[in-house]
PDB file of N, CA and C in Angstrom:
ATOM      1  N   UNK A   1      16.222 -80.661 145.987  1.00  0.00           N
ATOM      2  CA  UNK A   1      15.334 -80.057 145.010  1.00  0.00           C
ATOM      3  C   UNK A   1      15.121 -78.593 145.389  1.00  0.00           C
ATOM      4  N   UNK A   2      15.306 -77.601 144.582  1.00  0.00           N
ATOM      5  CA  UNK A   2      14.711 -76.397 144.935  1.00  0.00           C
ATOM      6  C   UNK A   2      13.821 -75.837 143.406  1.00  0.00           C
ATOM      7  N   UNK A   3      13.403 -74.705 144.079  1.00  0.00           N
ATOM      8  CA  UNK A   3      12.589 -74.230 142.763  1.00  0.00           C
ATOM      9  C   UNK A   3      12.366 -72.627 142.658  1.00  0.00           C
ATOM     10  N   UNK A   4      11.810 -71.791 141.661  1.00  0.00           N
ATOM     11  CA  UNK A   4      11.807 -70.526 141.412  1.00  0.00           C
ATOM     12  C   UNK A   4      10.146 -70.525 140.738  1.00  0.00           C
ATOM     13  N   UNK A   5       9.980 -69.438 141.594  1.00  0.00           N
ATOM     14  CA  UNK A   5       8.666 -68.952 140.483  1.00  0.00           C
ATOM     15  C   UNK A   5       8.669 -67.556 139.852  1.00  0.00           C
ATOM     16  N   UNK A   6       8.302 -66.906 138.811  1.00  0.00           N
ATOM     17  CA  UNK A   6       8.246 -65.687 138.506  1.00  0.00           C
ATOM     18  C   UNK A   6       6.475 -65.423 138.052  1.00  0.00           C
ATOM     19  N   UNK A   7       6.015 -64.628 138.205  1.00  0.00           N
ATOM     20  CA  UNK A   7       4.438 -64.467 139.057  1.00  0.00           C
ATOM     21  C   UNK A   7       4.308 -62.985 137.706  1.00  0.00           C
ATOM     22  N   UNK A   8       2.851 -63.162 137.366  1.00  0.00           N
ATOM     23  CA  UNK A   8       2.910 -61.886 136.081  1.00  0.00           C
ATOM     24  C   UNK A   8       3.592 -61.073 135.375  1.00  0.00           C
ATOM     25  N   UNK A   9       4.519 -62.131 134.847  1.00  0.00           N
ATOM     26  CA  UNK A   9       5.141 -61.952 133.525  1.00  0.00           C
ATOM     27  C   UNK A   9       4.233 -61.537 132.181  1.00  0.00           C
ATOM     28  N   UNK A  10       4.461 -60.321 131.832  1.00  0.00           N
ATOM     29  CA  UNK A  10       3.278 -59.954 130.674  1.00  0.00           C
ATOM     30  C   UNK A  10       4.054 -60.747 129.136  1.00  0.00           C
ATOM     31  N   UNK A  11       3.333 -62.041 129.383  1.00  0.00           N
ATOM     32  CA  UNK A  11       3.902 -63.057 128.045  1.00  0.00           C
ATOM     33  C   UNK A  11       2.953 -63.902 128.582  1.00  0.00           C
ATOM     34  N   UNK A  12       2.405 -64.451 126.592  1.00  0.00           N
ATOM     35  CA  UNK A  12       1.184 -65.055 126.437  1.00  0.00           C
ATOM     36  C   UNK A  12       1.728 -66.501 126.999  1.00  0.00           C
ATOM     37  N   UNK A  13       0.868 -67.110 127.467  1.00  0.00           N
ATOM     38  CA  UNK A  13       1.347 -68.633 128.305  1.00  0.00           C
ATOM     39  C   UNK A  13       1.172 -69.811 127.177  1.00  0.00           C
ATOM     40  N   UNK A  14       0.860 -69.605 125.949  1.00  0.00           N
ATOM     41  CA  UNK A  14       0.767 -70.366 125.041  1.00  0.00           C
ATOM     42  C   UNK A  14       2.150 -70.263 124.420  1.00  0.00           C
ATOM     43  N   UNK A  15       2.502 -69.260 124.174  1.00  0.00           N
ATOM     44  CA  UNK A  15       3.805 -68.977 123.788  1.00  0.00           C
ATOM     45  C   UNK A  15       5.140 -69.385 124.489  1.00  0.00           C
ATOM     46  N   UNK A  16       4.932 -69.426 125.799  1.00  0.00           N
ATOM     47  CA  UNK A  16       5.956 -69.595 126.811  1.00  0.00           C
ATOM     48  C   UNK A  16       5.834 -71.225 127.046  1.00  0.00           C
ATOM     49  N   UNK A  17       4.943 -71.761 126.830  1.00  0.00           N
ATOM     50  CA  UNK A  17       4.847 -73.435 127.047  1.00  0.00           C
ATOM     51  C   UNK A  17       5.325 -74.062 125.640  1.00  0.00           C
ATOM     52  N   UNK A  18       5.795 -73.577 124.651  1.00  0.00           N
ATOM     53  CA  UNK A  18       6.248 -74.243 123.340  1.00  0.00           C
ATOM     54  C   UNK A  18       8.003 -73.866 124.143  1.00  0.00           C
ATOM     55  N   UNK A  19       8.042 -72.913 124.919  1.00  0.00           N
ATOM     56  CA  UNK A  19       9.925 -73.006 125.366  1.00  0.00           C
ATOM     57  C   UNK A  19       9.740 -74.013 126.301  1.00  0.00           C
ATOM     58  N   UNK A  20       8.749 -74.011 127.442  1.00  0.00           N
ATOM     59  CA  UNK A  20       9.086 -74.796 128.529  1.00  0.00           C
ATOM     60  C   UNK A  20       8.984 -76.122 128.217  1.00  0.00           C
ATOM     61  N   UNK A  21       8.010 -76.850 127.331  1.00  0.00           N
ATOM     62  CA  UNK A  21       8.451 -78.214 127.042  1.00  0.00           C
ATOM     63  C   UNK A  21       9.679 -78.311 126.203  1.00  0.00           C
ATOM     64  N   UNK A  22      11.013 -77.878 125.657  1.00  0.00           N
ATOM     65  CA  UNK A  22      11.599 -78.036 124.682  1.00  0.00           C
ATOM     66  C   UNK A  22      12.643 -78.181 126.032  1.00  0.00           C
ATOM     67  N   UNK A  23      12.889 -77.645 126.986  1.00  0.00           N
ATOM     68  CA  UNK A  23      13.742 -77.589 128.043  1.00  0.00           C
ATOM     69  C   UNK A  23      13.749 -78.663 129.506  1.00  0.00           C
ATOM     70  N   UNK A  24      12.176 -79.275 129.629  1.00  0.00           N
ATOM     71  CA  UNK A  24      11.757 -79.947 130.554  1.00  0.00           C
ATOM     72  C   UNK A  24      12.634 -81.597 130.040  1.00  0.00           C
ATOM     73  N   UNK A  25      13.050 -81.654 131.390  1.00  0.00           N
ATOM     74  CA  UNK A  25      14.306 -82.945 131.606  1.00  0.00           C
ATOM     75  C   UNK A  25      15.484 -82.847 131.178  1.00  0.00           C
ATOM     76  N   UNK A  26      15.893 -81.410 130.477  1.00  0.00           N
ATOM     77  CA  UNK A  26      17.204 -81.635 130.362  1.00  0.00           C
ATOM     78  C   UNK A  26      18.156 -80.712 131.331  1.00  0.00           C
ATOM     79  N   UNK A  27      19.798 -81.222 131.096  1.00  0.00           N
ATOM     80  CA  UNK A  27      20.216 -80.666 131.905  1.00  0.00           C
ATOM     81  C   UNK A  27      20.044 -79.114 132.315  1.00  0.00           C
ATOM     82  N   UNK A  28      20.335 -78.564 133.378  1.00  0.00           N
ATOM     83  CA  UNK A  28      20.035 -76.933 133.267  1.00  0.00           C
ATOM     84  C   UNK A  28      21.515 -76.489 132.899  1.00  0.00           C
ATOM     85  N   UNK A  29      22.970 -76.658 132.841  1.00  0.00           N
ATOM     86  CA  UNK A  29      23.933 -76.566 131.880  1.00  0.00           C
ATOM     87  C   UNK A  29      23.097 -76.222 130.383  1.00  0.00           C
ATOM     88  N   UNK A  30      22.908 -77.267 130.132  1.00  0.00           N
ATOM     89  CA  UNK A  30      22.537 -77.651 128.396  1.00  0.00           C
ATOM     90  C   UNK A  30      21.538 -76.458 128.233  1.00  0.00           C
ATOM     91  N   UNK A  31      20.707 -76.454 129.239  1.00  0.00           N
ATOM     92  CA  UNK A  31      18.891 -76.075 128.878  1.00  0.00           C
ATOM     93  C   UNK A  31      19.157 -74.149 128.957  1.00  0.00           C
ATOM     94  N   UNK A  32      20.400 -73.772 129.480  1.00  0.00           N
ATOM     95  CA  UNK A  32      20.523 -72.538 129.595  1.00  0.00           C
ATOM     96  C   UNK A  32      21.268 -71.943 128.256  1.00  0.00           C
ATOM     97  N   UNK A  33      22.232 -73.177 128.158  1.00  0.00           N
ATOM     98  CA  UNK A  33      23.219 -72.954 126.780  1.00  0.00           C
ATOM     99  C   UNK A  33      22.157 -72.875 125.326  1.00  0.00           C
ATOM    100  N   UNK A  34      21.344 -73.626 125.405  1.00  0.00           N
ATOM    101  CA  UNK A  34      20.158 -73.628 124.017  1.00  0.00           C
ATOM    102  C   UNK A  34      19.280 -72.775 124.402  1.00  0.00           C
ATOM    103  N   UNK A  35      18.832 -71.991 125.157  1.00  0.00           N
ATOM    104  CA  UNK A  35      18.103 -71.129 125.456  1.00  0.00           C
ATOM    105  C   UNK A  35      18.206 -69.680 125.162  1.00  0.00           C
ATOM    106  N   UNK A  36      19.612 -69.642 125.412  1.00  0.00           N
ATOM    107  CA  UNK A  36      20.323 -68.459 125.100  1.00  0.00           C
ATOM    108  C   UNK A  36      20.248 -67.696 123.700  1.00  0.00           C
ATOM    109  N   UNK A  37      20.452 -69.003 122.707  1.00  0.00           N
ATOM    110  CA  UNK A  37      20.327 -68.889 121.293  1.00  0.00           C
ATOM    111  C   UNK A  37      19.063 -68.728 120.699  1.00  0.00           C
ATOM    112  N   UNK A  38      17.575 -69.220 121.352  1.00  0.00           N
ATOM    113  CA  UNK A  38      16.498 -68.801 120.967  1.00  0.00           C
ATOM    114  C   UNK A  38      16.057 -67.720 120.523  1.00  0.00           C
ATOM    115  N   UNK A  39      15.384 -67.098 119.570  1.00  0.00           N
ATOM    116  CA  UNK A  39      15.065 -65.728 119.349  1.00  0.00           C
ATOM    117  C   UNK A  39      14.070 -65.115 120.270  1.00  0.00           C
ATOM    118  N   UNK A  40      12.886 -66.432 120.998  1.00  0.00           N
ATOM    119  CA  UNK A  40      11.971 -65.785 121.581  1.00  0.00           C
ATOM    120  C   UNK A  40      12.210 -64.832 122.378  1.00  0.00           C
ATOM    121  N   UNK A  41      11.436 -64.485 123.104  1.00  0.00           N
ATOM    122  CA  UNK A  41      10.580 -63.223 124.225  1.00  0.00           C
ATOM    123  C   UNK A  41      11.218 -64.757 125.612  1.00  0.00           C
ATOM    124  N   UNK A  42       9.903 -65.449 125.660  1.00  0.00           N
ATOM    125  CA  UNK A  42      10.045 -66.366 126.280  1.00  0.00           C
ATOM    126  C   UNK A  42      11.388 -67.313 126.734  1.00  0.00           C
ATOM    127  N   UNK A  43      11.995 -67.339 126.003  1.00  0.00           N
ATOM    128  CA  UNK A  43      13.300 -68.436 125.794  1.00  0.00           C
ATOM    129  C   UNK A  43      14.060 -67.192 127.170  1.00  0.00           C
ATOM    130  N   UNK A  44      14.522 -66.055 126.815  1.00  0.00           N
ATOM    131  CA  UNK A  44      14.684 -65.013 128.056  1.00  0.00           C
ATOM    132  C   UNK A  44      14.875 -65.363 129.352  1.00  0.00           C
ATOM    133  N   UNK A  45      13.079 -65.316 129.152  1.00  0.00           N
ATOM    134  CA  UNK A  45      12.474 -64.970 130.707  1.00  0.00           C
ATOM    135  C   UNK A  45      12.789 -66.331 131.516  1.00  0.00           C
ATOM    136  N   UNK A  46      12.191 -67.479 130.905  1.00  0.00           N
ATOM    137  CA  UNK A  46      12.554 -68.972 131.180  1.00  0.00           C
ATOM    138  C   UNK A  46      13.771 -69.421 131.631  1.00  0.00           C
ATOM    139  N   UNK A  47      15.038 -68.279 131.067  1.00  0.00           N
ATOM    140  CA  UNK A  47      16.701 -68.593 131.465  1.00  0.00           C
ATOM    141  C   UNK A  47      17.194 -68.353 132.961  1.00  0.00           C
ATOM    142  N   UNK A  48      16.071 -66.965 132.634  1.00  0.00           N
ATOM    143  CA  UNK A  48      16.311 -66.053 134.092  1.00  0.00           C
ATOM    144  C   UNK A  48      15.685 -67.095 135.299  1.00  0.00           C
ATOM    145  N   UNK A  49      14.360 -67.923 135.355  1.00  0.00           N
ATOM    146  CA  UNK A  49      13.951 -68.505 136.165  1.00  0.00           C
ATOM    147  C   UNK A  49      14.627 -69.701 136.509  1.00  0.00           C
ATOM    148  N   UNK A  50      15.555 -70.688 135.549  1.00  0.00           N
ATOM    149  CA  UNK A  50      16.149 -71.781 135.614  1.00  0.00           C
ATOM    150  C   UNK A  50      17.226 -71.526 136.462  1.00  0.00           C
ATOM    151  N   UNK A  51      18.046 -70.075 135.732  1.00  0.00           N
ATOM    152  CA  UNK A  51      18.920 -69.911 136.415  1.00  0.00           C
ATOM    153  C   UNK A  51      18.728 -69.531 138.124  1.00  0.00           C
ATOM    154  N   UNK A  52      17.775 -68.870 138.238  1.00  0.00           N
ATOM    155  CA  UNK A  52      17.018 -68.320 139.708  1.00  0.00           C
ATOM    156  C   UNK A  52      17.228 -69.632 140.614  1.00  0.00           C
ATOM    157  N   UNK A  53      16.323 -70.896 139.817  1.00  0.00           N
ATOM    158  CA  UNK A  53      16.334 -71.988 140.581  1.00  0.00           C
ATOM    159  C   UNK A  53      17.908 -73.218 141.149  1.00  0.00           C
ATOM    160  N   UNK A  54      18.575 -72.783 140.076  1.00  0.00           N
ATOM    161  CA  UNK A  54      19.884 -73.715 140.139  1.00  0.00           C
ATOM    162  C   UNK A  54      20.578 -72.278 141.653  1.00  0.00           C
ATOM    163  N   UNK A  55      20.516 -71.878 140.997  1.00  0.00           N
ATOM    164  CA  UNK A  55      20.879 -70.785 142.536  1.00  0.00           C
ATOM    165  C   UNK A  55      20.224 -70.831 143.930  1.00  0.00           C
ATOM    166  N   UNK A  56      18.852 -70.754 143.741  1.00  0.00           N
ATOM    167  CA  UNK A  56      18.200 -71.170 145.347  1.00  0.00           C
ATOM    168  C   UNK A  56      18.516 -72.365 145.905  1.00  0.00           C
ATOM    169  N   UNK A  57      18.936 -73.777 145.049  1.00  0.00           N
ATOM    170  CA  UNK A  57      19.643 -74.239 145.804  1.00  0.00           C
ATOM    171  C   UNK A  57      20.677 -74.699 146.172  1.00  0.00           C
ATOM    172  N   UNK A  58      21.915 -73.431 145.348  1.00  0.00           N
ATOM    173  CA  UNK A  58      22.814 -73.351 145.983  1.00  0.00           C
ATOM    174  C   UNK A  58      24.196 -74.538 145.037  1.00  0.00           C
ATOM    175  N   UNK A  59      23.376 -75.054 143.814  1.00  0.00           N
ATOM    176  CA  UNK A  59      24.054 -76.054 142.867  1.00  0.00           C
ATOM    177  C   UNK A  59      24.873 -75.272 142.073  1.00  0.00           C
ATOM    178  N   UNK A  60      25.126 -76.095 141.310  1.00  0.00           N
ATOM    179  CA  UNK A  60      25.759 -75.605 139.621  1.00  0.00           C
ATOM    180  C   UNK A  60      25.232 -75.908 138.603  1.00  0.00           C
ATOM    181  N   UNK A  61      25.019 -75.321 137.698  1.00  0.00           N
ATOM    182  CA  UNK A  61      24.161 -75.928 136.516  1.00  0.00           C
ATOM    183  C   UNK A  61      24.349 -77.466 136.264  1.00  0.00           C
ATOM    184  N   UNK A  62      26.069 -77.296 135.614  1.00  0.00           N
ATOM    185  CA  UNK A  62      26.263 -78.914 135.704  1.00  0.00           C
ATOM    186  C   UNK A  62      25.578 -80.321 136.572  1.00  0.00           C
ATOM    187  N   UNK A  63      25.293 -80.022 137.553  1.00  0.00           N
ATOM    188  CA  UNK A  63      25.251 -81.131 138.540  1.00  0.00           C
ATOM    189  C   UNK A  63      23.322 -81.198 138.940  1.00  0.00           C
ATOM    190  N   UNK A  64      22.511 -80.179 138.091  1.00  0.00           N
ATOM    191  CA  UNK A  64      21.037 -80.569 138.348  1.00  0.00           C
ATOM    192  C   UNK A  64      19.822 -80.755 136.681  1.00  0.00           C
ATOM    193  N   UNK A  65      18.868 -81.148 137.140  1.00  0.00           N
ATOM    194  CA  UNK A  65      18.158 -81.520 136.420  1.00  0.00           C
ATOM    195  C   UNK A  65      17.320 -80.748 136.218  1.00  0.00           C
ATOM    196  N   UNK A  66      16.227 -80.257 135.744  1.00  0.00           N
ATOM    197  CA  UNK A  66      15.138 -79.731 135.420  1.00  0.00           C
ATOM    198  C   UNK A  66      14.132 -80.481 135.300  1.00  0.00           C
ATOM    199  N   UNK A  67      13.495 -81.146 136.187  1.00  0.00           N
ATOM    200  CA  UNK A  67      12.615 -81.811 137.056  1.00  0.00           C
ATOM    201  C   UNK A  67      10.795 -81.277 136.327  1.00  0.00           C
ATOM    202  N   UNK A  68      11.342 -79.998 136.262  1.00  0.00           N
ATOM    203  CA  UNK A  68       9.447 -79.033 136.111  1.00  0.00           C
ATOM    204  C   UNK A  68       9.562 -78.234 135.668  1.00  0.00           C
ATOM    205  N   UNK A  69       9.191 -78.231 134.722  1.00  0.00           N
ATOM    206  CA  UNK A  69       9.111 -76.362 133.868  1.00  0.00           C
ATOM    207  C   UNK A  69       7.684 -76.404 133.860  1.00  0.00           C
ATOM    208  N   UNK A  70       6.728 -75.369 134.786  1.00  0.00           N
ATOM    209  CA  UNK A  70       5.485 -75.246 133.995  1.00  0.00           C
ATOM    210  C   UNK A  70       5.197 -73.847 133.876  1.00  0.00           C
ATOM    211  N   UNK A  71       4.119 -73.766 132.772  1.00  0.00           N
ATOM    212  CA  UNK A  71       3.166 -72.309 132.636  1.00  0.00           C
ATOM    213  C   UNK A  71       2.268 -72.179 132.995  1.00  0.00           C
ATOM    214  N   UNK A  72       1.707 -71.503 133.940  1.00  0.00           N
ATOM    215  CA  UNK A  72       0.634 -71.027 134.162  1.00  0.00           C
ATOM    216  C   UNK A  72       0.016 -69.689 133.258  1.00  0.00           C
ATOM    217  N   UNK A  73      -1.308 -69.800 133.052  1.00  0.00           N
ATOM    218  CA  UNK A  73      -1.867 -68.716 133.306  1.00  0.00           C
ATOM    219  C   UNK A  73      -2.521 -67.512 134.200  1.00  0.00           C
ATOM    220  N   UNK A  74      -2.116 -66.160 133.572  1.00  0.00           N
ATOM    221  CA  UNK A  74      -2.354 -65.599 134.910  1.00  0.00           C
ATOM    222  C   UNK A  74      -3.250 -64.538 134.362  1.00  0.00           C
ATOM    223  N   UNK A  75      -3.909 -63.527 135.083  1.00  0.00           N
ATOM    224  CA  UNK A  75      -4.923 -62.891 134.700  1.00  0.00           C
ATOM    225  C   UNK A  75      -4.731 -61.825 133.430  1.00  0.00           C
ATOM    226  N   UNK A  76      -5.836 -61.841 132.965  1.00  0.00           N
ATOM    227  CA  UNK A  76      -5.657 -60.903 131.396  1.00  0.00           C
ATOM    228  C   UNK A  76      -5.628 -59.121 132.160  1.00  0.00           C
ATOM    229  N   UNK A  77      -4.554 -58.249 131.077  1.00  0.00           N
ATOM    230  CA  UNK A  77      -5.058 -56.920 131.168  1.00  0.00           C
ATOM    231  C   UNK A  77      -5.984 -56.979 129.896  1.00  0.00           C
ATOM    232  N   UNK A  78      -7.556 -55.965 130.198  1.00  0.00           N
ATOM    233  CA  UNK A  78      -8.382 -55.614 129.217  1.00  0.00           C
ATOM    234  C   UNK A  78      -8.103 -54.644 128.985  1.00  0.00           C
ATOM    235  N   UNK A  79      -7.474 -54.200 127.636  1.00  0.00           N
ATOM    236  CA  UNK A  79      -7.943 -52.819 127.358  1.00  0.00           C
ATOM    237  C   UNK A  79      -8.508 -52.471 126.283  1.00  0.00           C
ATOM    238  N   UNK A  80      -9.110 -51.618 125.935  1.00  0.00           N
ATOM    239  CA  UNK A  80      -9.624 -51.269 124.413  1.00  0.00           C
ATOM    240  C   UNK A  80      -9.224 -50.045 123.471  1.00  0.00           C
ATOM    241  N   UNK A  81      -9.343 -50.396 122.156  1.00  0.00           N
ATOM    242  CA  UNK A  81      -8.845 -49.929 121.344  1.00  0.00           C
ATOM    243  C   UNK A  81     -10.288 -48.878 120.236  1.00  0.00           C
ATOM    244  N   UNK A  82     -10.007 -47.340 120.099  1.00  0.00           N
ATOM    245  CA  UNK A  82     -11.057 -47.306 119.362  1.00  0.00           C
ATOM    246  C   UNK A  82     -11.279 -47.500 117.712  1.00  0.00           C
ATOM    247  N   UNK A  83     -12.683 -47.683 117.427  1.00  0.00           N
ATOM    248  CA  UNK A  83     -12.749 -48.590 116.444  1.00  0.00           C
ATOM    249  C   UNK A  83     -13.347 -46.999 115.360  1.00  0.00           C
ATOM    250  N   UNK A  84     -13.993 -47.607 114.764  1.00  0.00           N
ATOM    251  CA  UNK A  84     -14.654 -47.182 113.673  1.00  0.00           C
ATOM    252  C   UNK A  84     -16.489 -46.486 114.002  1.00  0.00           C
ATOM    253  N   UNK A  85     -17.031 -45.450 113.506  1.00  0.00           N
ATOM    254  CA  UNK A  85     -18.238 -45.165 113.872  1.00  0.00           C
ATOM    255  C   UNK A  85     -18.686 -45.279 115.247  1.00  0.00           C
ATOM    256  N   UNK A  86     -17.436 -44.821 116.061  1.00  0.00           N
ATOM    257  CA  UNK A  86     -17.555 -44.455 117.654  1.00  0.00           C
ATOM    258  C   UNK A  86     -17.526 -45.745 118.873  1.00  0.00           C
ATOM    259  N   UNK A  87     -17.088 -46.970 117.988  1.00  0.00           N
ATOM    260  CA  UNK A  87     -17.007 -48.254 118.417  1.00  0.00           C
ATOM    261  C   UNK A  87     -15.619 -48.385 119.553  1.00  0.00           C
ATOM    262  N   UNK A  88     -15.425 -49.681 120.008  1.00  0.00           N
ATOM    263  CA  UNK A  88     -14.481 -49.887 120.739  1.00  0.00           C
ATOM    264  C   UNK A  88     -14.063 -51.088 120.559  1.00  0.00           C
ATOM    265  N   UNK A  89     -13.207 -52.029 120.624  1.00  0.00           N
ATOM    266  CA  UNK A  89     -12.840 -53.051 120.096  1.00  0.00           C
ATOM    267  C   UNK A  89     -11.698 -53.773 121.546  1.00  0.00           C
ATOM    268  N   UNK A  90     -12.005 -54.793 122.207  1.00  0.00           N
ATOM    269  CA  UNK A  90     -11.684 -54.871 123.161  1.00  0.00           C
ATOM    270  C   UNK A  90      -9.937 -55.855 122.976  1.00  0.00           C
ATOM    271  N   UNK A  91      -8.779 -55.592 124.010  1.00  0.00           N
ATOM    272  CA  UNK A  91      -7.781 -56.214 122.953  1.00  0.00           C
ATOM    273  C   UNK A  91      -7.379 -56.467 124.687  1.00  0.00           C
ATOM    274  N   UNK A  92      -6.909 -57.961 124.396  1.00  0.00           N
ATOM    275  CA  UNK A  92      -6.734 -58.694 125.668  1.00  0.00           C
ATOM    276  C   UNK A  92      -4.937 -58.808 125.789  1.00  0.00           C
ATOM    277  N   UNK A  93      -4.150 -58.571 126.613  1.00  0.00           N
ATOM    278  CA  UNK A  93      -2.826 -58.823 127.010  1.00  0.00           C
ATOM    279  C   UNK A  93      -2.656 -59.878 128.059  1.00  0.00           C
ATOM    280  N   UNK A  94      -2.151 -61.127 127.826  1.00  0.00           N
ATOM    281  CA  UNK A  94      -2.312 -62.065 128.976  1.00  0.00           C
ATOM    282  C   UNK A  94      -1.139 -61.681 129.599  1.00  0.00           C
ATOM    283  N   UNK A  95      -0.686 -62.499 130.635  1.00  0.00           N
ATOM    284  CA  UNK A  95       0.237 -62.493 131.843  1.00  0.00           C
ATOM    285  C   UNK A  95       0.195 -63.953 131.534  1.00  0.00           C
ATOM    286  N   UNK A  96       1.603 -64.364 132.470  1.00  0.00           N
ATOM    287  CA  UNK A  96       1.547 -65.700 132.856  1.00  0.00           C
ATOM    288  C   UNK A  96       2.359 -66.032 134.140  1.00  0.00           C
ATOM    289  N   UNK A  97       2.404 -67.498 134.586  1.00  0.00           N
ATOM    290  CA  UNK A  97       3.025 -67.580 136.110  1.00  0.00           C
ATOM    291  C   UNK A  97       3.833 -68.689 135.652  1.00  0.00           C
ATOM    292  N   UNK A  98       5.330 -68.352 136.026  1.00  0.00           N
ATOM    293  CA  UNK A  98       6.664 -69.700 135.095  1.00  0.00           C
ATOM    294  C   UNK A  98       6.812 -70.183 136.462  1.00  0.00           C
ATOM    295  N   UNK A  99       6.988 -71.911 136.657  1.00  0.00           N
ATOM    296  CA  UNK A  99       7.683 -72.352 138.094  1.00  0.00           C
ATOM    297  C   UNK A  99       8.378 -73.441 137.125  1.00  0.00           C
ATOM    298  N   UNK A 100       9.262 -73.575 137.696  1.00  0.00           N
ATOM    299  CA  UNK A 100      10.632 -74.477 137.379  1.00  0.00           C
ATOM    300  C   UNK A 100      11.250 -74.728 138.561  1.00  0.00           C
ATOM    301  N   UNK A 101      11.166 -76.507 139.119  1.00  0.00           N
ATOM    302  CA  UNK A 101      12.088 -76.887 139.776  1.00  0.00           C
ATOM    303  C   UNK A 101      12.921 -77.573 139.032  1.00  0.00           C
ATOM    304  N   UNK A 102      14.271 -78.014 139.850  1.00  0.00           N
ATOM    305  CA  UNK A 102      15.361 -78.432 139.309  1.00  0.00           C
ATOM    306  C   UNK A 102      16.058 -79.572 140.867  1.00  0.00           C
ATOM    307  N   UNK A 103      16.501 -80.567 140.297  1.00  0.00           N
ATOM    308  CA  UNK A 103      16.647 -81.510 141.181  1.00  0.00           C
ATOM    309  C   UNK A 103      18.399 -82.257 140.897  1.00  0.00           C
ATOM    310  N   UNK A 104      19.209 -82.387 142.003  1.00  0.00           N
ATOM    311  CA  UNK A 104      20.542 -82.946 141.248  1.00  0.00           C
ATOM    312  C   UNK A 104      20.208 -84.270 141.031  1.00  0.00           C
ATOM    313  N   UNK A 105      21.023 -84.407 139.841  1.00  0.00           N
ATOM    314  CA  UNK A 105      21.259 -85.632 138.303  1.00  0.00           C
ATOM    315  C   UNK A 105      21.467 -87.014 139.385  1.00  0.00           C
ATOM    316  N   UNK A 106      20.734 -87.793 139.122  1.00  0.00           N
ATOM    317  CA  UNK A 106      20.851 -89.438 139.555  1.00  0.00           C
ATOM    318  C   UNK A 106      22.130 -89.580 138.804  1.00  0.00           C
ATOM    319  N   UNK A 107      23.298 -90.040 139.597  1.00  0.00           N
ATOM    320  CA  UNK A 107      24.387 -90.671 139.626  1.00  0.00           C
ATOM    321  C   UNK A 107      24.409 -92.417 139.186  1.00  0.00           C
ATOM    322  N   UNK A 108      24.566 -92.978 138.210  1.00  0.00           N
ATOM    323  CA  UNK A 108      24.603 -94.558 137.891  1.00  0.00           C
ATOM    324  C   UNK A 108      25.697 -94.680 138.370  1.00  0.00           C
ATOM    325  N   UNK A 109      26.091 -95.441 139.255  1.00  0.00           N
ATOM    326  CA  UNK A 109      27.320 -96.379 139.124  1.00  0.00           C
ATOM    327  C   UNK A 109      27.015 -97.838 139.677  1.00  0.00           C
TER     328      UNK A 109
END
C-alpha cells in the first residue's frame, strides 16, 4: 500500500469530493484514463495525486487499486471585496487537503 497527499490546493472541497467518489475503488489504469477526459479543475489535480501515489510505491497503474480517495478541508483565504456606500463584502476562497492511497489488486485464482 502506499499513498500521496497534496496539502492546500486552492479548490473548493465540495467540488473535489463529487471527482473523488466517482474514482474511489476503481482501478488507477481506468481511474486515470476517465479522469483525463473530465472537464473539471478537480478531475486534474486528483490525476496528479493518483498518479503521485501509484509511483511512491513503485507499481504500475495496471496492477493497483485505489483503496482511498479523500477530501479534506483546509483553511479558508478571507478576502474582501468593496461594496456599495463605502461597504465591504467579505468573499471566502477555500483550500483543500486530497490523500489517496492505492493498494495492489487481490488476485482470484
Amino acid at each position: 500500500m502506499s499513498k500521496a497527499v497534496l496539502r492546500f490546493i486552492r479548490l473548493s472541497p465540495t467540488k473535489a469530493r463529487l471527482i473523488a467518489r466517482e474514482v474511489q475503488g476503481m482501478n488507477a489504469e481506468l481511474a486515470l484514463a476517465s479522469l483525463e477526459f473530465m472537464p473539471n479543475k478537480a478531475a486534474k489535480v486528483i490525476s496528479k495525486v493518483i498518479a503521485s501515489a501509484v509511483a511512491n510505491g513503485g507499481y504500475e497503474p495496471e496492477e493497483v487499486v485505489i483503496t482511498s480517495c479523500r477530501v479534506d478541508k483546509g483553511p479558508v483565504l478571507k478576502r474582501f471585496r468593496p461594496r456599495a456606500r463605502g461597504r465591504a463584502s467579505r468573499i471566502e476562497k477555500p483550500t483543500s487537503h486530497i490523500y489517496v492511497e492505492v493498494a495492489e489488486e487481490k488476485k482470484d485464482s
